[in-house]
Protein backbone atom coordinates (compact mmCIF):
# COMPACT_ATOMS: atom_id res chain seq x y z
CA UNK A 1 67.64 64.36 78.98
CA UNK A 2 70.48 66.95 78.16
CA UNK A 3 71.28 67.48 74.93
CA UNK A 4 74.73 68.39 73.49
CA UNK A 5 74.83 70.43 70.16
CA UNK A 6 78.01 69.31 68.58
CA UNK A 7 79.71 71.52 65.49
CA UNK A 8 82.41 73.05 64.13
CA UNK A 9 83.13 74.45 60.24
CA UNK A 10 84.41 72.03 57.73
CA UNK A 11 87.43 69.51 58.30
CA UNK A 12 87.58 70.93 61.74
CA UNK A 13 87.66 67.47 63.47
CA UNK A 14 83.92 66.85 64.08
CA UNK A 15 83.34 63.20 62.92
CA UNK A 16 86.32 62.44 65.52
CA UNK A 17 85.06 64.22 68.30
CA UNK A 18 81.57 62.69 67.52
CA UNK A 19 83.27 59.26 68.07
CA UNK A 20 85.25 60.04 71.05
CA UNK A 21 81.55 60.83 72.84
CA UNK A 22 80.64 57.48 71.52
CA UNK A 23 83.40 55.68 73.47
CA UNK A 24 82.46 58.06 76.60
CA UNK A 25 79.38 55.79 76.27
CA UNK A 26 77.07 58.91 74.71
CA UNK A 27 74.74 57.81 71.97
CA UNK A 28 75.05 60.27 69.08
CA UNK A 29 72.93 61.44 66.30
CA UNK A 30 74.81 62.51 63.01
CA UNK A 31 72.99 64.61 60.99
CA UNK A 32 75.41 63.53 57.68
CA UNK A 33 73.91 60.14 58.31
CA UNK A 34 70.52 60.66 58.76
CA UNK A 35 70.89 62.63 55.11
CA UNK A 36 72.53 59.88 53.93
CA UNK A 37 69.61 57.40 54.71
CA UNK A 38 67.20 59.62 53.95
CA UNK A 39 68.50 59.95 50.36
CA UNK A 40 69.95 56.35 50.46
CA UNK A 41 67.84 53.33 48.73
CA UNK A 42 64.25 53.39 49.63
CA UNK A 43 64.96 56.60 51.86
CA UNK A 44 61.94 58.78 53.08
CA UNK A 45 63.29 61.81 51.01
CA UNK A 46 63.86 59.74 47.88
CA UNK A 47 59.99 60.74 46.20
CA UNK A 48 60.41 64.03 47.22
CA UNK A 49 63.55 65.12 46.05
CA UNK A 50 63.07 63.20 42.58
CA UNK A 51 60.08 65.26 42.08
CA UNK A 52 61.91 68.47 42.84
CA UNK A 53 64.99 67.64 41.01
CA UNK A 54 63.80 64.85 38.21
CA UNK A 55 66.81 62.80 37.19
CA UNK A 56 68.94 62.45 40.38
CA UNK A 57 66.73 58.99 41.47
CA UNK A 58 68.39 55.84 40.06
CA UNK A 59 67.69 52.61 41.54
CA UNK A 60 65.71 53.51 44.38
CA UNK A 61 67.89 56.22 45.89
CA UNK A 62 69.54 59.79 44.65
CA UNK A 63 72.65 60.14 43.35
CA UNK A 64 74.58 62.31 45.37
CA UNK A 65 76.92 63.66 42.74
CA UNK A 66 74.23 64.75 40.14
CA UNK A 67 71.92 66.40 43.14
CA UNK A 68 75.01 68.07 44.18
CA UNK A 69 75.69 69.45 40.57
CA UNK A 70 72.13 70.72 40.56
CA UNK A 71 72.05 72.89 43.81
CA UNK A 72 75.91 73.26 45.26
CA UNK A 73 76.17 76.31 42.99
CA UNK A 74 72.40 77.57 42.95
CA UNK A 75 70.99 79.24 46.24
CA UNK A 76 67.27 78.92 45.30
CA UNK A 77 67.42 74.60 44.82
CA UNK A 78 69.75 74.71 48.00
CA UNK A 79 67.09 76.35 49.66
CA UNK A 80 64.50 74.17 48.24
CA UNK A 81 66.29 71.06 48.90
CA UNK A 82 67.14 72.09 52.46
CA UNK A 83 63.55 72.98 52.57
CA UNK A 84 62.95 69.28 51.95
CA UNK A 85 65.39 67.30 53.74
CA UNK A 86 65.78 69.69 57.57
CA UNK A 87 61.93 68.36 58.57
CA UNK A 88 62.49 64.82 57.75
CA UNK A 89 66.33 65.06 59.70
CA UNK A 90 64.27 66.66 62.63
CA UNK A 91 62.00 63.75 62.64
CA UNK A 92 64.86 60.90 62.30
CA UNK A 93 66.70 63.09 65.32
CA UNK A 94 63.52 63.23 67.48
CA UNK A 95 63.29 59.47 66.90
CA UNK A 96 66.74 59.01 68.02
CA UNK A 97 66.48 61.54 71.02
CA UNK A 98 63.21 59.32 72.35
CA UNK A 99 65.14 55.61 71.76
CA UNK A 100 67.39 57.22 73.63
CA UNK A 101 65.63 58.20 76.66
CA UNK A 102 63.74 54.97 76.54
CA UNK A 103 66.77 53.26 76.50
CA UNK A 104 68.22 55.11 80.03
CA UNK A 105 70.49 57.34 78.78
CA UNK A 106 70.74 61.01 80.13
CA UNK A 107 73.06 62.42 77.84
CA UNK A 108 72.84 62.59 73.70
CA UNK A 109 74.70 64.68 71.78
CA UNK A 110 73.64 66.11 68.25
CA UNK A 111 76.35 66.02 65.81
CA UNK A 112 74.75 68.91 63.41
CA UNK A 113 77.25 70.72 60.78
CA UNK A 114 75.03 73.85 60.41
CA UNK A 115 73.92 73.99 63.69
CA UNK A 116 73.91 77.59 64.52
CA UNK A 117 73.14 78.73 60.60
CA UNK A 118 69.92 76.32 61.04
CA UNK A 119 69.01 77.89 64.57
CA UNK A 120 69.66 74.10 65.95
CA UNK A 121 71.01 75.46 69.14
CA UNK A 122 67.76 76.43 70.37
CA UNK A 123 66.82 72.85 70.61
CA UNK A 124 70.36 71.88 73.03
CA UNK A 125 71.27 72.46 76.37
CA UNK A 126 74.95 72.95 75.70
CA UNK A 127 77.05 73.54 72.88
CA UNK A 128 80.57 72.32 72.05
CA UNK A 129 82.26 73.46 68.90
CA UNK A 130 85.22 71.88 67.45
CA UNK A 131 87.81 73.80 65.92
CA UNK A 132 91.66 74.31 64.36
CA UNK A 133 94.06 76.93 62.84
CA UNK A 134 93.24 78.03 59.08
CA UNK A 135 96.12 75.79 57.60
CA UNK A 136 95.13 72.72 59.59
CA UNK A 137 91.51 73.02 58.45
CA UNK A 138 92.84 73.46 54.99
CA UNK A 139 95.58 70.57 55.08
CA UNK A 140 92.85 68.55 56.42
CA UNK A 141 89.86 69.44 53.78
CA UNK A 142 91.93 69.20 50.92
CA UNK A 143 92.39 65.86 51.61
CA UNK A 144 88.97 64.92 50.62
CA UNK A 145 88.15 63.85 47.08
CA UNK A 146 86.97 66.39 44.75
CA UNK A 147 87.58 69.20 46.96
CA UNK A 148 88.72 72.66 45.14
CA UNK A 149 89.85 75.89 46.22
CA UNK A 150 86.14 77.09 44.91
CA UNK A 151 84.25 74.41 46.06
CA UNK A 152 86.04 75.13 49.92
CA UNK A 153 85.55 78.86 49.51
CA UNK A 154 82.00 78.21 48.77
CA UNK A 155 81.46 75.96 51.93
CA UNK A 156 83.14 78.22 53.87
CA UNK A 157 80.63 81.21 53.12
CA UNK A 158 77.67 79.33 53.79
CA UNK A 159 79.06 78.70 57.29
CA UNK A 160 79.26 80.59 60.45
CA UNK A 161 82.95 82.16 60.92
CA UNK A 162 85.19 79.86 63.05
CA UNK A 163 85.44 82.66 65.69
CA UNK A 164 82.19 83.42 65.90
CA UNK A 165 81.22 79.51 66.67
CA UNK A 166 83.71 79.63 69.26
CA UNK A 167 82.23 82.23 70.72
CA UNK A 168 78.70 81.22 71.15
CA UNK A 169 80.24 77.92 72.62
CA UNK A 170 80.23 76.20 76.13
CA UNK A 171 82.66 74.47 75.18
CA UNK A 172 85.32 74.31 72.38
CA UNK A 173 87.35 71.52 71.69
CA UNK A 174 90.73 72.07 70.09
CA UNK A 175 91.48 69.29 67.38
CA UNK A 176 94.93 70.29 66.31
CA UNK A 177 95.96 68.62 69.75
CA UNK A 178 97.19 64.80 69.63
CA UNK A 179 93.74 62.23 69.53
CA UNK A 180 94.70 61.44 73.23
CA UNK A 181 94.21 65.22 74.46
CA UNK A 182 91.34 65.47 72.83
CA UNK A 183 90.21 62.26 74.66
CA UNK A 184 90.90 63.85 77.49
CA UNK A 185 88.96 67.09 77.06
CA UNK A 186 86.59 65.48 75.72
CA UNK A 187 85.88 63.04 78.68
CA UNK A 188 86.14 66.10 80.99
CA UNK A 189 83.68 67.79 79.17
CA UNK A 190 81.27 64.98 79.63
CA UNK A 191 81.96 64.94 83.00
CA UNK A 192 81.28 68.87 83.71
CA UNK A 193 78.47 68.44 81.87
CA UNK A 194 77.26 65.51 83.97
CA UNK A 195 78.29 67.61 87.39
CA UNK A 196 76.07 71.07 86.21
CA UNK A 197 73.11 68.83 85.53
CA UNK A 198 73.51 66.65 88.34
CA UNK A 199 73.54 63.60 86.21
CA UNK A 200 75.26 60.18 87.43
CA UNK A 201 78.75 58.90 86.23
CA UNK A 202 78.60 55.45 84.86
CA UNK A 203 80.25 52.93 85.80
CA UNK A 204 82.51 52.23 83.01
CA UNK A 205 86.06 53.28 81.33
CA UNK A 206 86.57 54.92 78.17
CA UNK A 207 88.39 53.57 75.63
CA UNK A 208 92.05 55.37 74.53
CA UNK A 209 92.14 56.78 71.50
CA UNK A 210 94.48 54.55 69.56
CA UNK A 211 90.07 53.01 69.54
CA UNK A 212 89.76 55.87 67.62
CA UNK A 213 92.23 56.24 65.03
């Protein structure tokens, strides 16, 4: 099984690029969903983060908003909720990883926001970061509800510098393109991947990206 560590910082195109290895026919793990279950009704983390943050349970799952007011601006619960929730994601991702592999596929790829701050790429056999000039990552996150000019500076500092992702990368994918070159260098990507490990080709055809939009 080869694993592929995908990231890039925020609003830098990840969730597409996750999709577009999807279509290649590449199961993929998203580590924003797994936290989602995890904290959604009846999730695993539910008990635990209720006990370490009493009030953010209501009906059976955590409110998002009030656990984010309680450790977005406070290192220490960050750390403790982090603390938490990166075991039970590791579990949910090993599950996936083994499904996988049962289910004949030789390629996964890990769609992990953090993954070099969390030392995830220790765990992948190549990386591909996603990434985009300053103003189109800018354009693109303030386009998100609730998003601030603090509340982006303060995501941005508790993430590796663009650059410096880019540079640790096998591969880096460059979203400002149009959705069909990133198709494309996406797809070869898969296949140099496939050619280094000696992995077969499927028979099948991607679909084009207006499947993606």
């Amino acid at each position: 099984m080869v694993v592929i560590g995908l990231t890039g910082s925020i609003a830098m195109g990840k969730t597409t690029a996750g999709a577009v290895f999807g279509r290649l026919g590449v199961p993929v793990h998203d580590a924003d969903k797994a936290v989602h279950e995890l904290l959604g009704p009846n999730g695993a983390a539910v008990a635990a983060v209720e006990d370490a943050f009493p009030g953010v349970a209501k009906h059976g799952a955590i409110d998002r908003r009030a656990l984010g007011e309680r450790v977005f601006e406070d290192a220490d619960a960050l750390e403790r909720l982090e603390a938490l929730l990166h075991p039970l994601v590791r579990q949910h991702e090993d599950k996936f990883i083994g499904e996988a592999e049962k289910a004949g596929h030789d390629l996964v790829v890990l769609d992990i926001p953090l993954l070099f701050e969390t030392g995830g790429q220790d765990r992948c056999d190549v990386i591909v970061v996603v990434s985009a000039p300053p103003e189109i990552q800018r354009r693109r996150a303030f386009r998100r509800p609730d998003m601030t000019a603090g509340r982006f500076q303060a995501i941005l500092a508790r993430q590796m510098p663009d650059d410096e992702k880019r540079a640790r990368a096998d591969f880096v994918v460059d979203t400002s393109k149009d959705l069909d070159e990133n198709l494309r260098a996406i797809e070869n990507i898969v296949t140099v991947i496939r050619e280094r490990y000696g992995l077969k080709t499927p028979r099948r055809h991607p679909k084009g990206a207006s499947d993606l939009a």
